[in-house]
N, C-alpha and C. Protein backbone atom coordinates (compact mmCIF):
# COMPACT_ATOMS: atom_id res chain seq x y z
N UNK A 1 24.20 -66.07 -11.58
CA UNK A 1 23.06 -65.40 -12.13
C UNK A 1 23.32 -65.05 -13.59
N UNK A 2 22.22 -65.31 -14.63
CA UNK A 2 22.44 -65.01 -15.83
C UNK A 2 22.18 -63.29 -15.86
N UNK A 3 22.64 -62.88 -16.63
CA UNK A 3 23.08 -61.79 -17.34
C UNK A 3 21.19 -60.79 -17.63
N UNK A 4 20.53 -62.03 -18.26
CA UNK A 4 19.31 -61.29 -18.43
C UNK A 4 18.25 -61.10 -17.81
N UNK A 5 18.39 -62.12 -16.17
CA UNK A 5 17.81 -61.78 -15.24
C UNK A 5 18.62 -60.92 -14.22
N UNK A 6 19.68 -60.42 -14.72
CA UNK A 6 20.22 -59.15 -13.68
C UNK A 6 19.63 -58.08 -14.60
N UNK A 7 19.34 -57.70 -16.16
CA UNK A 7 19.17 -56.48 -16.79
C UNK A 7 17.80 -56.48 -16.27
N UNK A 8 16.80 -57.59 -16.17
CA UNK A 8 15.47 -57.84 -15.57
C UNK A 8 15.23 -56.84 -14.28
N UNK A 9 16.27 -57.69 -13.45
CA UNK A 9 16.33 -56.81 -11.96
C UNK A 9 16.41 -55.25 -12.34
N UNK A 10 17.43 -54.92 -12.62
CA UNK A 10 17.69 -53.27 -13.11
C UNK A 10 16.17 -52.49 -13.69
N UNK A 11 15.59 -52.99 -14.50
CA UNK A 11 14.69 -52.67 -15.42
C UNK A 11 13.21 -52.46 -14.28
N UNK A 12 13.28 -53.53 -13.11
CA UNK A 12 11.92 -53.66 -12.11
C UNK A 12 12.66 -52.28 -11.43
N UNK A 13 13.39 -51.88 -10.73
CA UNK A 13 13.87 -51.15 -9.67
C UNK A 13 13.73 -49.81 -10.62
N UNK A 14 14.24 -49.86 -11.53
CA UNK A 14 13.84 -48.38 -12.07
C UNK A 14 12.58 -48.20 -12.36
N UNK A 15 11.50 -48.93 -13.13
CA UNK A 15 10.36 -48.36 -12.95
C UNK A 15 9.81 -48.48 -11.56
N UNK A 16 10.11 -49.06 -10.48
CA UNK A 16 9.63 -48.64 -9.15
C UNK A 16 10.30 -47.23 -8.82
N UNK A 17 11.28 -46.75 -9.21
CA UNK A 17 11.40 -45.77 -8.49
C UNK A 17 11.20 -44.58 -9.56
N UNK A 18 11.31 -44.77 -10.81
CA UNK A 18 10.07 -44.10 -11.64
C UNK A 18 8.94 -43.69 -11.44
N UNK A 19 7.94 -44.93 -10.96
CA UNK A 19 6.60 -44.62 -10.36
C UNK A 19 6.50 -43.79 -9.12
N UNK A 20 7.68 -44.36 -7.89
CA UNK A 20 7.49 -43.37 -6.93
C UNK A 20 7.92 -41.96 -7.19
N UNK A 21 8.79 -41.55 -7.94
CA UNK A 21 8.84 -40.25 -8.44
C UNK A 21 7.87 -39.86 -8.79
N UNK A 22 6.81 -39.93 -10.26
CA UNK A 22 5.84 -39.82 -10.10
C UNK A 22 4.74 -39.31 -9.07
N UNK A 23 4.45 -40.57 -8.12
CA UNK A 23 3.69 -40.22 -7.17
C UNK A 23 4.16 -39.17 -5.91
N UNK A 24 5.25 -38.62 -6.12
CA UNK A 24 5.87 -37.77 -4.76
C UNK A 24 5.66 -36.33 -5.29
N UNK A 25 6.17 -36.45 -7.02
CA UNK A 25 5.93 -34.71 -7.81
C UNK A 25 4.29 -35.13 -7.72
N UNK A 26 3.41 -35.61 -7.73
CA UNK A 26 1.79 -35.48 -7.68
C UNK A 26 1.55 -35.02 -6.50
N UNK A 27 2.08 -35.77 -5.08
CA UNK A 27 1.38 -35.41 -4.25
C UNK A 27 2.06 -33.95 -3.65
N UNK A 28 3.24 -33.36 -4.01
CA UNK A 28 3.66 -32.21 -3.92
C UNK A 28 2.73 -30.65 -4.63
N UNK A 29 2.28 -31.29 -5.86
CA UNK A 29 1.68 -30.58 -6.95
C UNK A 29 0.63 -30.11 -6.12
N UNK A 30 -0.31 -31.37 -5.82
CA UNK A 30 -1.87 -31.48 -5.19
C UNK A 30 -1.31 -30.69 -4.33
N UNK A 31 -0.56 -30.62 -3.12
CA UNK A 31 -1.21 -29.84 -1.84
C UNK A 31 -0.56 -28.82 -1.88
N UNK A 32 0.33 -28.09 -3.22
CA UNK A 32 0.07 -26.86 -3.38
C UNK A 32 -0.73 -26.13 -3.95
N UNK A 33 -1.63 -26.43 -4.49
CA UNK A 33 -2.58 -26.08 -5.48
C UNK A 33 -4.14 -26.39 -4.60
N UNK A 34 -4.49 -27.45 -3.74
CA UNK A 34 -5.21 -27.36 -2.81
C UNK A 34 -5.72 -26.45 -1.42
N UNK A 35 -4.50 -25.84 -1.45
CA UNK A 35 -4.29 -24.87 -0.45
C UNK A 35 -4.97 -23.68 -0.97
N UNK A 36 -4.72 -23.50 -2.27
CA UNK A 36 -5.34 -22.08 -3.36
C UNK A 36 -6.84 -21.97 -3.43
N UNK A 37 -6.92 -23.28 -3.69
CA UNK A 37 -8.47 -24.04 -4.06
C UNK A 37 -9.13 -23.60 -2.71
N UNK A 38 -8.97 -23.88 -1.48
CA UNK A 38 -9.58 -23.64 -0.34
C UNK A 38 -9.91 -22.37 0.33
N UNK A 39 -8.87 -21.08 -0.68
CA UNK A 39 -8.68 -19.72 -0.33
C UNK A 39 -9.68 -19.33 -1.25
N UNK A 40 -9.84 -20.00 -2.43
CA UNK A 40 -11.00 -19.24 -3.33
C UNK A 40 -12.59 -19.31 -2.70
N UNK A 41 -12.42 -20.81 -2.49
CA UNK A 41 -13.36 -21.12 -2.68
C UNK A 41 -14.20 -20.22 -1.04
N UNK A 42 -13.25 -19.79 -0.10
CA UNK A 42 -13.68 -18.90 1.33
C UNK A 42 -13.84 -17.81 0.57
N UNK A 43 -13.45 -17.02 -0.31
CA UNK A 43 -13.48 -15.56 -0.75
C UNK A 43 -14.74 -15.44 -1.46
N UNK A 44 -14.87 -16.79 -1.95
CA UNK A 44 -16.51 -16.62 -3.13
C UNK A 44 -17.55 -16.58 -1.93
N UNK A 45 -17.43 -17.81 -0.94
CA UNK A 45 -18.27 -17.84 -0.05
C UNK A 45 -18.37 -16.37 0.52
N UNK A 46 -17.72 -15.69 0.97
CA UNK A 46 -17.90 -14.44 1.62
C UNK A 46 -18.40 -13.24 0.53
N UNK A 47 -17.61 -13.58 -0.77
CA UNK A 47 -18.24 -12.41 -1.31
C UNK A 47 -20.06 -13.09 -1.48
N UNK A 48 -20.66 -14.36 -1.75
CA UNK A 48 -21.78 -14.49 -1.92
C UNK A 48 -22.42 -13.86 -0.52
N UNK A 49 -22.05 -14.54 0.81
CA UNK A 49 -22.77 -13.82 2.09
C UNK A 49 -22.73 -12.45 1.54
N UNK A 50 -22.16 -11.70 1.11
CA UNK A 50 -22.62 -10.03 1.00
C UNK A 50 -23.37 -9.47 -0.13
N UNK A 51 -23.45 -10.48 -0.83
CA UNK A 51 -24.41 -10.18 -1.71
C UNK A 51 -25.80 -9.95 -0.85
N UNK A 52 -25.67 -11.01 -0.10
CA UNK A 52 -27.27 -11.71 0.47
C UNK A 52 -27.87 -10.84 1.26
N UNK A 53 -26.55 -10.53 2.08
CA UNK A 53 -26.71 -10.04 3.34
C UNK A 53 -27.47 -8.54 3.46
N UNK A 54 -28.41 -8.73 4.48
CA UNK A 54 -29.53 -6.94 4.31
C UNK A 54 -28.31 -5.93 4.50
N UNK A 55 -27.91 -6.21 5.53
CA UNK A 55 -27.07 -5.03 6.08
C UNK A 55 -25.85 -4.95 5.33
N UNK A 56 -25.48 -5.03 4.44
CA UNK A 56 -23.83 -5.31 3.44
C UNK A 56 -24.01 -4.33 2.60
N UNK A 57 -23.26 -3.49 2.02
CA UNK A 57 -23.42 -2.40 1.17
C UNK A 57 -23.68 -3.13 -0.57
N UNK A 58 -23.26 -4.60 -0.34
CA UNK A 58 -23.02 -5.32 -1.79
C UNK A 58 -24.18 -5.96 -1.81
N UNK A 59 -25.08 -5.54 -0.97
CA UNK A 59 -26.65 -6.81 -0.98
C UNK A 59 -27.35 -5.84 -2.06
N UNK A 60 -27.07 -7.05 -3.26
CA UNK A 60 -28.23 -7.34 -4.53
C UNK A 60 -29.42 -8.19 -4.52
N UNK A 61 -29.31 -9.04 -3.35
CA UNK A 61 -30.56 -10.25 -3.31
C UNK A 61 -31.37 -9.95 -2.29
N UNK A 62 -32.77 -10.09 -2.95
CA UNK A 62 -33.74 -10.06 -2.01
C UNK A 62 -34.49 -11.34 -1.91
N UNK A 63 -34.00 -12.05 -1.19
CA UNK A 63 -35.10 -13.45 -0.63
C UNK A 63 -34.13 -14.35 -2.17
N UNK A 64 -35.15 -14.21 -3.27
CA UNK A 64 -34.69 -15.35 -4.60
C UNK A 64 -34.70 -13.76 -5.60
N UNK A 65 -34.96 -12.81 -4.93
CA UNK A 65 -35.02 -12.36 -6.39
C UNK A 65 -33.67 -10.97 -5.95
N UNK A 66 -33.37 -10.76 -7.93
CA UNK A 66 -32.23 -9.44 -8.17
C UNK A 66 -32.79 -8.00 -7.69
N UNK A 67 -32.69 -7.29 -6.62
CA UNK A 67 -32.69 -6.35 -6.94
C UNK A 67 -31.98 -4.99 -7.60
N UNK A 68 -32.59 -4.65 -8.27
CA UNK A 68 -32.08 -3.68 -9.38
C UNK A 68 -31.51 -2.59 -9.36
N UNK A 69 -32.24 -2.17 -8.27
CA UNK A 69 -31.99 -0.78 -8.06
C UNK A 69 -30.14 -0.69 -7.29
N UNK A 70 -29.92 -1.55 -6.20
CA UNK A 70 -28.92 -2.16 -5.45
C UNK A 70 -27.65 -2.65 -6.70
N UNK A 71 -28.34 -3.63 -7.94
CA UNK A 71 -27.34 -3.78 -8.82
C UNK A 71 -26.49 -2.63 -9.58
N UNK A 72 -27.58 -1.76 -9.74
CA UNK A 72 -27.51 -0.39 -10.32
C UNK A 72 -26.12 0.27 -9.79
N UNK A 73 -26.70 0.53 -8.39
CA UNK A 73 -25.40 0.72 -7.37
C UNK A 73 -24.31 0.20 -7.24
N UNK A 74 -23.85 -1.13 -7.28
CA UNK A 74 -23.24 -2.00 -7.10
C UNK A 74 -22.02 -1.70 -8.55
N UNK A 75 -22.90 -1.58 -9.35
CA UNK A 75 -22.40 -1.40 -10.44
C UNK A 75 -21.66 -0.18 -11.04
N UNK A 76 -22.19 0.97 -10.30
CA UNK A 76 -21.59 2.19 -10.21
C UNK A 76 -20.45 2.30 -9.05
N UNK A 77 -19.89 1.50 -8.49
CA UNK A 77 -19.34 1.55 -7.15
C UNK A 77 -17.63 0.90 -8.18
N UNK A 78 -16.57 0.95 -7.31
CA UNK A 78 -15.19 1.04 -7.80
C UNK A 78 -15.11 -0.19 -7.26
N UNK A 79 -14.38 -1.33 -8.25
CA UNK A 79 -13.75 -2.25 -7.89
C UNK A 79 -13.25 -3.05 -6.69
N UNK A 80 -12.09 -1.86 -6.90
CA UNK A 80 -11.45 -2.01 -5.57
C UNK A 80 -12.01 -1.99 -4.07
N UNK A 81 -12.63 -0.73 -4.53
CA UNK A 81 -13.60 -0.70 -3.18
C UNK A 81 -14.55 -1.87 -2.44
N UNK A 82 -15.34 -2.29 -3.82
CA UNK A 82 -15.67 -3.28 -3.49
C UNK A 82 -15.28 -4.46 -3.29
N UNK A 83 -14.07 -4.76 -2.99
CA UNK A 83 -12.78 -6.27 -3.06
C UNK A 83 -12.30 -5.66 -1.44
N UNK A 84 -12.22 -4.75 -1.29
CA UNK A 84 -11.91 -3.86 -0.04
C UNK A 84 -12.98 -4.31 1.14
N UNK A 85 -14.37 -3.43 0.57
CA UNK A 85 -15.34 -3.90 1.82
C UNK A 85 -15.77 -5.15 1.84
N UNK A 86 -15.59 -6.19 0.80
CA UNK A 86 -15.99 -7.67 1.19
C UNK A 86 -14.68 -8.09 1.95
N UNK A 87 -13.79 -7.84 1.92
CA UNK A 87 -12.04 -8.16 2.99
C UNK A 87 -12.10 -9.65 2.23
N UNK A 88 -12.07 -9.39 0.76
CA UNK A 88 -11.09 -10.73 0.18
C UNK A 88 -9.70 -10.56 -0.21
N UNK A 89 -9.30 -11.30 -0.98
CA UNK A 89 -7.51 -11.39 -1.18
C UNK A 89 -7.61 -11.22 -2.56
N UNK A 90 -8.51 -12.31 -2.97
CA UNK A 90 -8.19 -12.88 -4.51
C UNK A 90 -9.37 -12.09 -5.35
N UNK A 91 -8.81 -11.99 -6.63
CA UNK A 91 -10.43 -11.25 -7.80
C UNK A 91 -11.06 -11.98 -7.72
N UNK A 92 -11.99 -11.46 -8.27
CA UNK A 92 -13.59 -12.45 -8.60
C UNK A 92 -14.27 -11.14 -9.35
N UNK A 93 -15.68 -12.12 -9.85
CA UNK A 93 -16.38 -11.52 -11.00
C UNK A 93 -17.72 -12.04 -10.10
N UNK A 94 -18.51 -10.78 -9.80
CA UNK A 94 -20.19 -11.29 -10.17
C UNK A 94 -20.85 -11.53 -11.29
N UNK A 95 -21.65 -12.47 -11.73
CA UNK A 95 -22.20 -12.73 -12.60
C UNK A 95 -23.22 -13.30 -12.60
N UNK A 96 -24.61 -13.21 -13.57
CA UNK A 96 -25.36 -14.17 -13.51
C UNK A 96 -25.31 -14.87 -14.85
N UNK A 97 -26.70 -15.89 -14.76
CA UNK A 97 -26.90 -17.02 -15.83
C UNK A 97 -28.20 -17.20 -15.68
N UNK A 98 -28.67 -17.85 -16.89
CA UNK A 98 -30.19 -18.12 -16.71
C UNK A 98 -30.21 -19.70 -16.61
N UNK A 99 -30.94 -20.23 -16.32
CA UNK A 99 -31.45 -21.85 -15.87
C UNK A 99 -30.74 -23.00 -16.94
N UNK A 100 -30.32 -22.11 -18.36
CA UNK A 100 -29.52 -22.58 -19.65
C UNK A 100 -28.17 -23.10 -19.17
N UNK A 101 -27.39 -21.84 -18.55
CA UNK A 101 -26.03 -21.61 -18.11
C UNK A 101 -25.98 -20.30 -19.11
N UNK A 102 -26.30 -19.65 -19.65
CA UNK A 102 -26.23 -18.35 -20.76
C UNK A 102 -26.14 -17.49 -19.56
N UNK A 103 -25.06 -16.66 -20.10
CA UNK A 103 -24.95 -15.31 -19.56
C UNK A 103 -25.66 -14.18 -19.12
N UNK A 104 -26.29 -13.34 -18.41
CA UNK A 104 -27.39 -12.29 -18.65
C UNK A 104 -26.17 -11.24 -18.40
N UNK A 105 -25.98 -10.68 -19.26
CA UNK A 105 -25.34 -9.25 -18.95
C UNK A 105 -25.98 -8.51 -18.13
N UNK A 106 -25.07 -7.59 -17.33
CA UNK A 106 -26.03 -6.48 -16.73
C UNK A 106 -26.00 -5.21 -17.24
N UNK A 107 -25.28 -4.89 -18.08
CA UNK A 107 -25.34 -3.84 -18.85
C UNK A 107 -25.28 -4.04 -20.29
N UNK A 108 -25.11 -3.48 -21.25
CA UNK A 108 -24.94 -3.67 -22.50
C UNK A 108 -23.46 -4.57 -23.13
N UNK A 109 -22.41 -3.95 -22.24
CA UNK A 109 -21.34 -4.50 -22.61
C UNK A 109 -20.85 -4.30 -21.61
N UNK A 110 -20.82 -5.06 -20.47
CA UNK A 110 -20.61 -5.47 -19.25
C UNK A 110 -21.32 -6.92 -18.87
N UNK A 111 -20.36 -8.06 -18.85
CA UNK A 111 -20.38 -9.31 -18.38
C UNK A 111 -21.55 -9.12 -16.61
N UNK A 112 -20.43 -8.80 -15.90
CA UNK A 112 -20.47 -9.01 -14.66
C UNK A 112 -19.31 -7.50 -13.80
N UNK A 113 -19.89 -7.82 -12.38
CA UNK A 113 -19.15 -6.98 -11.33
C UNK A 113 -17.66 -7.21 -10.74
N UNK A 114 -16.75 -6.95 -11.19
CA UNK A 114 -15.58 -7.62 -10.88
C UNK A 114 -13.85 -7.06 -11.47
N UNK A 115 -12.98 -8.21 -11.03
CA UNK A 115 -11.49 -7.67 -11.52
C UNK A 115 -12.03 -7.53 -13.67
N UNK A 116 -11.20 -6.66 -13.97
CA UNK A 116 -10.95 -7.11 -15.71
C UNK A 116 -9.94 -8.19 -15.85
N UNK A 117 -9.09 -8.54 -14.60
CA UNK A 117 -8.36 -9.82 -15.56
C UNK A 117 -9.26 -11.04 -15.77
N UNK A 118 -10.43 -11.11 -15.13
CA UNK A 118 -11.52 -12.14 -15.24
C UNK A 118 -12.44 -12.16 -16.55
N UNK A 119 -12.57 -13.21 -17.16
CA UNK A 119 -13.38 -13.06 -18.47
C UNK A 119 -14.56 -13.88 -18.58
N UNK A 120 -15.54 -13.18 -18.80
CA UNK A 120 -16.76 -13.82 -18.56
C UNK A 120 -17.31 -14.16 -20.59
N UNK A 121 -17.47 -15.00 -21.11
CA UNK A 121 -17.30 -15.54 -22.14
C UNK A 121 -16.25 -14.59 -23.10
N UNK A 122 -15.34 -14.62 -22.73
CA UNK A 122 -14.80 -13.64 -23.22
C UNK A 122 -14.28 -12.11 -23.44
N UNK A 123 -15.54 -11.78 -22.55
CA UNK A 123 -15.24 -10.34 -22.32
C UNK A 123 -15.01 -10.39 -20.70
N UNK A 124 -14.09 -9.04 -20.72
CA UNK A 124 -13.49 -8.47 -19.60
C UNK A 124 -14.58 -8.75 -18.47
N UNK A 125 -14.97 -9.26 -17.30
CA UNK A 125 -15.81 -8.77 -16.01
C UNK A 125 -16.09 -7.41 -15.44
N UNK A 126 -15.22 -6.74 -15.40
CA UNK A 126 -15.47 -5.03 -14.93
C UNK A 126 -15.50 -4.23 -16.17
């Protein structure tokens, strides 16, 4: 065997096992980070059911529309408390948007209902 079809050989086997490296740190990455993805995405779902929901102390929605008076409340109510009676794990921010994607504040300088490490264009959520 010549010399430059053995450096040949060497050169195929390492990028095969290059690539499978590659693909083993990806698929390690993905299904730790998928697992997270699936916990959020149950905590939003539940905190939205209590928005909705008549009987929920966090129900702001009536049918399609905000009620105000309930946001009012909602809004005067403690954080925690409220991360407490929805029985999630992870923060979150209520917020709305108009049909644009633009922000509607609900107060003057208040984004949304939620943790402060969350930033709703920038400003704090709670």
């Amino acid at each position: 065997m010549k010399t430059s079809q053995v450096w040949s050989m060497d050169i195929m086997i390492a990028i095969v096992i290059f690539m499978g490296a590659i693909f083993v740190f990806y698929s390690i990455l993905n299904n730790k980070y998928s697992g997270k993805t699936d916990e959020l995405k149950n905590d939003a779902s539940i905190v939205l059911e209590n928005l909705a929901a008549k009987d929920s102390d966090m129900s702001v929605i009536d049918g399609v529309q905000i009620n105000a008076t309930r946001l009012e409340e909602l809004l005067g109510k403690d954080y925690l408390d409220i991360k407490k009676k929805a029985r999630v794990k992870n923060e979150f921010c209520i917020f709305f948007e108009d049909d644009n994607g633009n922000i509607i504040y609900i107060s003057q300088n208040q984004a949304g209902i939620g943790s402060e490490k969350i930033k709703i264009s920038d400003v704090p959520c709670g």
